[in-house]
N, C-alpha and C. Protein backbone atom coordinates (compact mmCIF):
# COMPACT_ATOMS: atom_id res chain seq x y z
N UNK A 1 237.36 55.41 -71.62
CA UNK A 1 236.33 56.43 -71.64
C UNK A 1 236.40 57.24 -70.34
N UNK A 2 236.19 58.32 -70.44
CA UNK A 2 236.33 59.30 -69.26
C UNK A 2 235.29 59.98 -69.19
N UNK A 3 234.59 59.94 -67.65
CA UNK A 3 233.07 60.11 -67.30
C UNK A 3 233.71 61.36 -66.35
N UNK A 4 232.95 62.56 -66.14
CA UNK A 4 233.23 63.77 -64.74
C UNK A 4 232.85 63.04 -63.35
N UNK A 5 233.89 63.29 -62.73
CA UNK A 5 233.70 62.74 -61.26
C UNK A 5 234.30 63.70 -60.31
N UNK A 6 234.36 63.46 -58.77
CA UNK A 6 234.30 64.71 -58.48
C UNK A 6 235.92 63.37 -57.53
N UNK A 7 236.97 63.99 -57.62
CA UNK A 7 238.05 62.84 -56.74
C UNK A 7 238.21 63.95 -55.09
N UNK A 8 238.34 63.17 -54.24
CA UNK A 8 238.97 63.83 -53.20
C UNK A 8 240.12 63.56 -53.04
N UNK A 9 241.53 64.57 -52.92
CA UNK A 9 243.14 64.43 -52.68
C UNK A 9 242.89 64.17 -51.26
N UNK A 10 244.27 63.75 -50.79
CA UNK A 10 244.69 63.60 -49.57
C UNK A 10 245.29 64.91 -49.03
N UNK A 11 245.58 66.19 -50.46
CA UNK A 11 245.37 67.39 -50.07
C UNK A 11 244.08 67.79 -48.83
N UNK A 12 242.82 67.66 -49.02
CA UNK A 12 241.39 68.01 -48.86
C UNK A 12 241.04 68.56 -50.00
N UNK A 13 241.46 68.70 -51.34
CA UNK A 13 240.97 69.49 -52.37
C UNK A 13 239.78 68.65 -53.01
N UNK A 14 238.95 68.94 -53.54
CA UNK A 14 237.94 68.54 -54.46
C UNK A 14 237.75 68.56 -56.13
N UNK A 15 238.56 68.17 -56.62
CA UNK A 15 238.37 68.13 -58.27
C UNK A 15 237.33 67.44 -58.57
N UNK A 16 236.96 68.24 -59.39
CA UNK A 16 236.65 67.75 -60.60
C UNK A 16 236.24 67.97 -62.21
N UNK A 17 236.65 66.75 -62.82
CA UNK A 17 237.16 66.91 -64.12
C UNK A 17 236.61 65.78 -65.09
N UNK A 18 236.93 65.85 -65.92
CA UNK A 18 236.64 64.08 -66.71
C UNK A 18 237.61 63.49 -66.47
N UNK A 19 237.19 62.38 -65.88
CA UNK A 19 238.45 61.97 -65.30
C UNK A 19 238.91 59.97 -65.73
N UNK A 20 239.37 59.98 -66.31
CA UNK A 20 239.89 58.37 -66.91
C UNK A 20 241.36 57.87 -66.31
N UNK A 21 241.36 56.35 -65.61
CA UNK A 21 242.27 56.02 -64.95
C UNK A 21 242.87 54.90 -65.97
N UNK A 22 244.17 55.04 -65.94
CA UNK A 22 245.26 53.89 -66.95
C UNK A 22 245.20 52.38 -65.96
N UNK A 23 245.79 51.49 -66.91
CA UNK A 23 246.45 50.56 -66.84
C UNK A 23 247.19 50.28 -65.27
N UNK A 24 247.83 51.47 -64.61
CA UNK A 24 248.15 50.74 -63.54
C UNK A 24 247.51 51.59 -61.98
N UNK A 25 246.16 52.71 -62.82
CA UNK A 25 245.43 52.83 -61.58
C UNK A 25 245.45 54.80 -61.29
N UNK A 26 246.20 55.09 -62.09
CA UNK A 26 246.68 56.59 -61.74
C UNK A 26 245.43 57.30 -62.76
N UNK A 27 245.17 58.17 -62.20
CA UNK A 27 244.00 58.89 -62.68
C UNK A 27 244.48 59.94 -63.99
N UNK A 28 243.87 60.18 -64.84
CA UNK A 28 244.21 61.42 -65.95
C UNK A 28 242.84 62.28 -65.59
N UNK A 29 243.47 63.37 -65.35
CA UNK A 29 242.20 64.34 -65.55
C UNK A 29 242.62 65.44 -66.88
N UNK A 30 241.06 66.04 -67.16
CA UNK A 30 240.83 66.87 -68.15
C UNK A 30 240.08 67.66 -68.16
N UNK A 31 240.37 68.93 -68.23
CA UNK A 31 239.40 70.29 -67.69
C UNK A 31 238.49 70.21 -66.22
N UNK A 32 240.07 70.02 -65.62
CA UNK A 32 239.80 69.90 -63.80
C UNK A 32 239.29 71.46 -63.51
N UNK A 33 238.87 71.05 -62.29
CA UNK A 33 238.58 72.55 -61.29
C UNK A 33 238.57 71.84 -60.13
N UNK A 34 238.75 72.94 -59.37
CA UNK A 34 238.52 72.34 -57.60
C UNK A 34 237.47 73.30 -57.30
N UNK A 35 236.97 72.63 -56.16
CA UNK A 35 235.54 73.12 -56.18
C UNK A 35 235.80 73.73 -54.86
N UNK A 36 235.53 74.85 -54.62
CA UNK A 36 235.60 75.07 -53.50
C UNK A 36 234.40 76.50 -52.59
N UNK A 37 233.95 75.43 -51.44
CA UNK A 37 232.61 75.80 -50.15
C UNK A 37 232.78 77.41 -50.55
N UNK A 38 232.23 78.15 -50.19
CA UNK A 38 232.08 79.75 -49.78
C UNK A 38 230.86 79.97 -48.81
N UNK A 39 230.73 80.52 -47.64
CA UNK A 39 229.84 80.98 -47.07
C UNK A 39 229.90 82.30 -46.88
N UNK A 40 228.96 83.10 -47.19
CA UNK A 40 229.27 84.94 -46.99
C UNK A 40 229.09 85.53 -45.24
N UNK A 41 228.54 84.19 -44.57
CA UNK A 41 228.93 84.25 -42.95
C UNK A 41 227.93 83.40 -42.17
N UNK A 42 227.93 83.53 -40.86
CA UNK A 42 227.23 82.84 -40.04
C UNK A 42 226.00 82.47 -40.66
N UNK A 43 225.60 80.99 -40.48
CA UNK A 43 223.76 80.96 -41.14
C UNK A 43 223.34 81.44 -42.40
N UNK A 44 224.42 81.38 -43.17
CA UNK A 44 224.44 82.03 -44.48
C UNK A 44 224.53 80.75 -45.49
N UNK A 45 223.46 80.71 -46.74
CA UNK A 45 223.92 79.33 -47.39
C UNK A 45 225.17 79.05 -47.92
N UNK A 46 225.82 77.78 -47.75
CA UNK A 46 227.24 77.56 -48.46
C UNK A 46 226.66 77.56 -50.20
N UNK A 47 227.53 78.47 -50.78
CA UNK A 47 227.49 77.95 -52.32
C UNK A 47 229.07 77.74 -52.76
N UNK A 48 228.90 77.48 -54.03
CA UNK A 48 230.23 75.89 -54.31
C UNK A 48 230.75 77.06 -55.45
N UNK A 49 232.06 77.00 -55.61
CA UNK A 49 232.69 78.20 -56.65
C UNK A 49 233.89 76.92 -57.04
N UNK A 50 234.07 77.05 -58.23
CA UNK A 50 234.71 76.56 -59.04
C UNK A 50 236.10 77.27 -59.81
N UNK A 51 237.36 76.60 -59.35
CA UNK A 51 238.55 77.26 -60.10
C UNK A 51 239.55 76.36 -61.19
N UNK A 52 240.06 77.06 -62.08
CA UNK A 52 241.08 76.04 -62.41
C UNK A 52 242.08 74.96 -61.74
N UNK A 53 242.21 73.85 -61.74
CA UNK A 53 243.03 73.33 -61.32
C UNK A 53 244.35 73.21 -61.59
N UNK A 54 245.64 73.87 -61.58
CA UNK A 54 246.82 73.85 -61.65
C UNK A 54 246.60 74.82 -63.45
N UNK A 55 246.36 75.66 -62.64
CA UNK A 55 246.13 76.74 -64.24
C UNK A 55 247.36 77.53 -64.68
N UNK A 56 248.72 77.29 -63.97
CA UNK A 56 249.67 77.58 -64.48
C UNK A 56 250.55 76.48 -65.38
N UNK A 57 249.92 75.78 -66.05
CA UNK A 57 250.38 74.88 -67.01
C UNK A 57 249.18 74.88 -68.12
N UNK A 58 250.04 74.75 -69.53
CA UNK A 58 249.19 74.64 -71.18
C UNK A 58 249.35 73.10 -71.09
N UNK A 59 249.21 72.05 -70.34
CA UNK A 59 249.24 70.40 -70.39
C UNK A 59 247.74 70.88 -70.33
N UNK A 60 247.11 70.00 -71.30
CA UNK A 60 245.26 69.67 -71.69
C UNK A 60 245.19 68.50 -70.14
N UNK A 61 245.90 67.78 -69.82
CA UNK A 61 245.53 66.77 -68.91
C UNK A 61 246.67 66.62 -67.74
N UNK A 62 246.12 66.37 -66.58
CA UNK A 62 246.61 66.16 -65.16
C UNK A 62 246.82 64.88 -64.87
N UNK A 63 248.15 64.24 -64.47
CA UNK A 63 247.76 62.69 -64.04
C UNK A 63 248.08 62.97 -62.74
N UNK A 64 247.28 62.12 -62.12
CA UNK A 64 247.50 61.92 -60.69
C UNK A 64 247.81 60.60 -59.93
N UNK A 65 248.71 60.44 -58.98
CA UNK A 65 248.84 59.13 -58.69
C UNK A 65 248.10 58.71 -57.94
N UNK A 66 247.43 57.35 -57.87
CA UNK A 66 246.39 56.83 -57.39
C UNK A 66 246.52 56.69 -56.04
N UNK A 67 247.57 56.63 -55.20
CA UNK A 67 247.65 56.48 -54.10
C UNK A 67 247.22 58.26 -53.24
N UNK A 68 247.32 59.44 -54.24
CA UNK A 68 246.91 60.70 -54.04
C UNK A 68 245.56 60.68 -53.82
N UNK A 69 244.80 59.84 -54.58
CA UNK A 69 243.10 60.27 -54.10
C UNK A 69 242.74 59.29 -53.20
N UNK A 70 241.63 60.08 -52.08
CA UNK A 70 241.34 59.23 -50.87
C UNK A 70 239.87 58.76 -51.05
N UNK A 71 238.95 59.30 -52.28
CA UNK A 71 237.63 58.94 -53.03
C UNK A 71 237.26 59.17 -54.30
N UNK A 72 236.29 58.46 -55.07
CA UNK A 72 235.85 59.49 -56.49
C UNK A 72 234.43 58.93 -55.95
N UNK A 73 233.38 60.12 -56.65
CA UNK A 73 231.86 60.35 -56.74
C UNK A 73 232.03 60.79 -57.73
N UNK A 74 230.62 60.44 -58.34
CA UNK A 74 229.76 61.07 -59.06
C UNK A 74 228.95 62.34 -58.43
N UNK A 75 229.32 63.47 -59.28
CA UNK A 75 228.81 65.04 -59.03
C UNK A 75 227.41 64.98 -59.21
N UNK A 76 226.70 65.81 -58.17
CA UNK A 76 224.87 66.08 -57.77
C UNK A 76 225.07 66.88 -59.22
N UNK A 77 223.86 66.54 -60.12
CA UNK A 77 223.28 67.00 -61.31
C UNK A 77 223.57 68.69 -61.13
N UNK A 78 223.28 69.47 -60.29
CA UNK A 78 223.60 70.81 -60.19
C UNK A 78 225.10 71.23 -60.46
N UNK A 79 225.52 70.28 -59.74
CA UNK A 79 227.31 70.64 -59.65
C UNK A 79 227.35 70.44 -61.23
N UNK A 80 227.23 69.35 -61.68
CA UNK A 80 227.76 68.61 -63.18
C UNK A 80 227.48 70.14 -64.05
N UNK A 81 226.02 70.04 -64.33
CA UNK A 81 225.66 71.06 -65.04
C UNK A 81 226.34 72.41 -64.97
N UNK A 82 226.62 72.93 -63.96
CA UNK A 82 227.64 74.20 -63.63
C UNK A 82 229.04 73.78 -63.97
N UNK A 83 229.24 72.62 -64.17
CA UNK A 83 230.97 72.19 -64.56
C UNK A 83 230.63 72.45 -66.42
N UNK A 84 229.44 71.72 -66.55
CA UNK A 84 229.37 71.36 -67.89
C UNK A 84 229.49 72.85 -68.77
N UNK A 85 228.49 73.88 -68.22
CA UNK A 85 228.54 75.45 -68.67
C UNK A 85 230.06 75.86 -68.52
N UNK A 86 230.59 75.75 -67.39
CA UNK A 86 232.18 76.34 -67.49
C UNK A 86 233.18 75.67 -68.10
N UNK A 87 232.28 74.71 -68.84
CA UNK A 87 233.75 74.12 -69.58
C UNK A 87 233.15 73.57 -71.12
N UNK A 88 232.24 74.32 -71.30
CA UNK A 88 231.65 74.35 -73.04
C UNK A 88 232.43 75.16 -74.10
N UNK A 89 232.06 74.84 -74.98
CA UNK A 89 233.16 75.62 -76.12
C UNK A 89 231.87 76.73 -76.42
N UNK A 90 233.16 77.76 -76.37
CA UNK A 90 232.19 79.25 -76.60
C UNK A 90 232.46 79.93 -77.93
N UNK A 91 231.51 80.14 -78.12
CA UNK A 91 231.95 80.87 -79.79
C UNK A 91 232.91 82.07 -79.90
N UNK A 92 233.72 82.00 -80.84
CA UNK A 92 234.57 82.63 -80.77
C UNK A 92 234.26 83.83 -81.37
N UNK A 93 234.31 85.20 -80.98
CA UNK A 93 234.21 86.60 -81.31
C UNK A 93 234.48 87.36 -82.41
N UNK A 94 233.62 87.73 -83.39
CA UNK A 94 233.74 87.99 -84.48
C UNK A 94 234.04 89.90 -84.71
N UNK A 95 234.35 89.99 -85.87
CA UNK A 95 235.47 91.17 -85.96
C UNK A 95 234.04 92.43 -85.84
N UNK A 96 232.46 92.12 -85.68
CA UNK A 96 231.30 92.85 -85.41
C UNK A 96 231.23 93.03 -84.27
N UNK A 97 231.67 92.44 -83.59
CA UNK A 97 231.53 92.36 -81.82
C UNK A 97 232.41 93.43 -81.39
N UNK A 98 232.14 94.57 -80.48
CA UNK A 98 232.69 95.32 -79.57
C UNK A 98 233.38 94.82 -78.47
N UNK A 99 234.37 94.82 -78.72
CA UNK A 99 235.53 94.25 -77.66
C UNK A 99 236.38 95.71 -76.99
N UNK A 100 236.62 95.10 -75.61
CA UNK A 100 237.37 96.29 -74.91
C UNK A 100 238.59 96.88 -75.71
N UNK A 101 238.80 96.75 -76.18
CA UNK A 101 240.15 97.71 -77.43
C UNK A 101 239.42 98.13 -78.52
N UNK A 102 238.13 98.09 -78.61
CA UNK A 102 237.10 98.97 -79.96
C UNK A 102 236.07 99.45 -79.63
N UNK A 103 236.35 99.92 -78.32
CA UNK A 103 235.43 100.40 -77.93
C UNK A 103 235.68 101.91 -78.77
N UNK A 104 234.35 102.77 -78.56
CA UNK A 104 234.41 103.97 -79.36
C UNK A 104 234.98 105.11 -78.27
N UNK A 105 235.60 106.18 -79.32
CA UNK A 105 236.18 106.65 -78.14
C UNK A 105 235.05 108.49 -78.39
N UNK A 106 235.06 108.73 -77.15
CA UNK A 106 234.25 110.13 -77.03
C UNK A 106 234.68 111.32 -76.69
């Protein structure tokens, strides 16, 4: 079973994903992101922005070797919920919907 956790690499990167570990310890992740700080400057609040993780591959899942992560947590209810919205299934767009190539032209 694979629960979202947030792993720290020995990169410094921050994933997280649903994440389920095999038989000899190596992690599988699934609809990773790395999370990453932003501050807009001095005394300014940090907020947390979220990207794909290794988004130049169509593999559904990431394994990682266990000796690569240096922690796993469980994500603050805020984080989860903002993972959970960016990674819901969205309805798919029906032929009524105005899409940028139908748009009307003037």
């Amino acid at each position: 079973m694979s629960d979202v956790k947030i792993i720290r690499l020995q990169t410094g990167e921050d994933v997280i994903a649903k994440i389920a570990k095999d038989s000899v310890g190596n992690y599988t992740l699934e609809k990773s992101f790395v999370i990453i700080p932003t501050q807009a400057g001095p005394g300014k609040p940090v907020s947390l922005m979220m990207t794909p993780y290794m988004p130049y591959t169509d593999d559904e899942r990431v394994i990682i070797s266990a000796e690569k992560v240096v922690t796993q947590v469980t994500p603050k209810n805020e984080i989860l919920k903002s993972y959970q919205q960016n990674t819901s299934s969205i309805l798919t767009p029906t032929s009524e919907l105005i899409t940028e190539s139908k748009l009307p032209k003037f």
